[in-house]
Protein backbone atom coordinates (compact mmCIF):
# COMPACT_ATOMS: atom_id res chain seq x y z
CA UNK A 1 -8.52 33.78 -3.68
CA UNK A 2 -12.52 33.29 -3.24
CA UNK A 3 -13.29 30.28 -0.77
CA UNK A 4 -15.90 27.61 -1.27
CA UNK A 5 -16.89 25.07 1.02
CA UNK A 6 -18.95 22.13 0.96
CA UNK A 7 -20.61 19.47 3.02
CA UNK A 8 -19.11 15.89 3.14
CA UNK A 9 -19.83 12.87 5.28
CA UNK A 10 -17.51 11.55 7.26
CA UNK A 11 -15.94 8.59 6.02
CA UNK A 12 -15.51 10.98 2.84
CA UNK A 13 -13.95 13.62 4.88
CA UNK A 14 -11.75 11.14 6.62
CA UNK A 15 -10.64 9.80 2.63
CA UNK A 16 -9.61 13.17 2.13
CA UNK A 17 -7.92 14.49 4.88
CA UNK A 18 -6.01 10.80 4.72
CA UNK A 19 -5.14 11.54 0.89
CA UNK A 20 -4.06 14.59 1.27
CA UNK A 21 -1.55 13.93 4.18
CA UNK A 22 -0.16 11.27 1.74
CA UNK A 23 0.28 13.63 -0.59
CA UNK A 24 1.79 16.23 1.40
CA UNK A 25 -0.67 18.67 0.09
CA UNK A 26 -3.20 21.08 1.98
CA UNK A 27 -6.76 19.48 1.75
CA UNK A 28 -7.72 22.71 -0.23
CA UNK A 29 -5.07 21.84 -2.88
CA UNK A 30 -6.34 18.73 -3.21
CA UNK A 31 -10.11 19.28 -3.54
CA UNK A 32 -9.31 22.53 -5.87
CA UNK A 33 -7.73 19.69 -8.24
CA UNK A 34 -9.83 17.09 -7.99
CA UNK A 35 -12.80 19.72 -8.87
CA UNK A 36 -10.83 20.83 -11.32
CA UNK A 37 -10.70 17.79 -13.07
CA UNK A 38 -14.43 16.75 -12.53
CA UNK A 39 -15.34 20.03 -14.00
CA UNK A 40 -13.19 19.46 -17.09
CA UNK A 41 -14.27 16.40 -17.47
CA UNK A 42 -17.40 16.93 -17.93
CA UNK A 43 -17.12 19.20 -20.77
CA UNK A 44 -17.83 18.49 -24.35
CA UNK A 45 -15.02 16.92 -26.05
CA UNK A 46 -12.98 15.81 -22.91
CA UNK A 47 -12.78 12.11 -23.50
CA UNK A 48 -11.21 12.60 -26.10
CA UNK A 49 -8.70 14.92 -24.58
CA UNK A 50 -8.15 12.91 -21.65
CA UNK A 51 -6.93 9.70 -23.33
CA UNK A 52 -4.78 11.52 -25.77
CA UNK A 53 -1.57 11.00 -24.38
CA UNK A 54 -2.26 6.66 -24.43
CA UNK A 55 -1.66 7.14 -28.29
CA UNK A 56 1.50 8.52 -27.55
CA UNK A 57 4.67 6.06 -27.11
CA UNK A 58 5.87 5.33 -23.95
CA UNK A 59 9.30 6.84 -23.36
CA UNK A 60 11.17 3.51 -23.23
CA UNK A 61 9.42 2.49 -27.21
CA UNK A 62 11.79 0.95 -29.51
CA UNK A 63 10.11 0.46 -32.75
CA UNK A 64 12.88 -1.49 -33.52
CA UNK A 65 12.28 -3.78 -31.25
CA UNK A 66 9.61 -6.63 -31.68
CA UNK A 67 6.65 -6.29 -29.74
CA UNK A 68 6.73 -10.01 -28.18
CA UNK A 69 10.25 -10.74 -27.23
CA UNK A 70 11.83 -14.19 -29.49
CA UNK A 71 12.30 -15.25 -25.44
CA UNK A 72 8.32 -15.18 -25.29
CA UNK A 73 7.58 -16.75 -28.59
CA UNK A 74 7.67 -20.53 -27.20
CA UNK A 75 4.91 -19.94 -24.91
CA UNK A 76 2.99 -18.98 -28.08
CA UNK A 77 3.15 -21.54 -29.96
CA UNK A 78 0.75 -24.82 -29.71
């Protein structure tokens, strides 16, 4: 796998070294994805791509259901 490298400062380097231990990931892994996603994003067409799983219903959606619960409707009204 080719290598990169790049310079950082060190508060940033600290941010990622800290993330990554969070994340139980190798501080490679989680550059390589964050790039990743900065490149993509970048590219023609990706906002749209991005948000087009918030148009999608969550997987607890009821359509049956009303949106404001009858429990909610006092606090509603004037």
């Amino acid at each position: 796998m080719p290598t990169l490298s790049f310079h950082a400062s060190g508060p940033l380097a600290k941010t990622v070294k800290r993330t990554a231990s969070r994340q139980r990931r190798k501080v490679s892994e989680l550059l390589a994805d964050a790039v990743d996603r900065g490149l993509k994003a970048q590219q023609p067409g990706s906002l749209l791509e991005c948000c087009a799983d918030l148009s999608l219903p969550g997987k607890n959606y009821d359509p049956s259901t009303p949106a404001i619960p009858p429990s909610d409707w006092r606090m509603l009204k004037p």
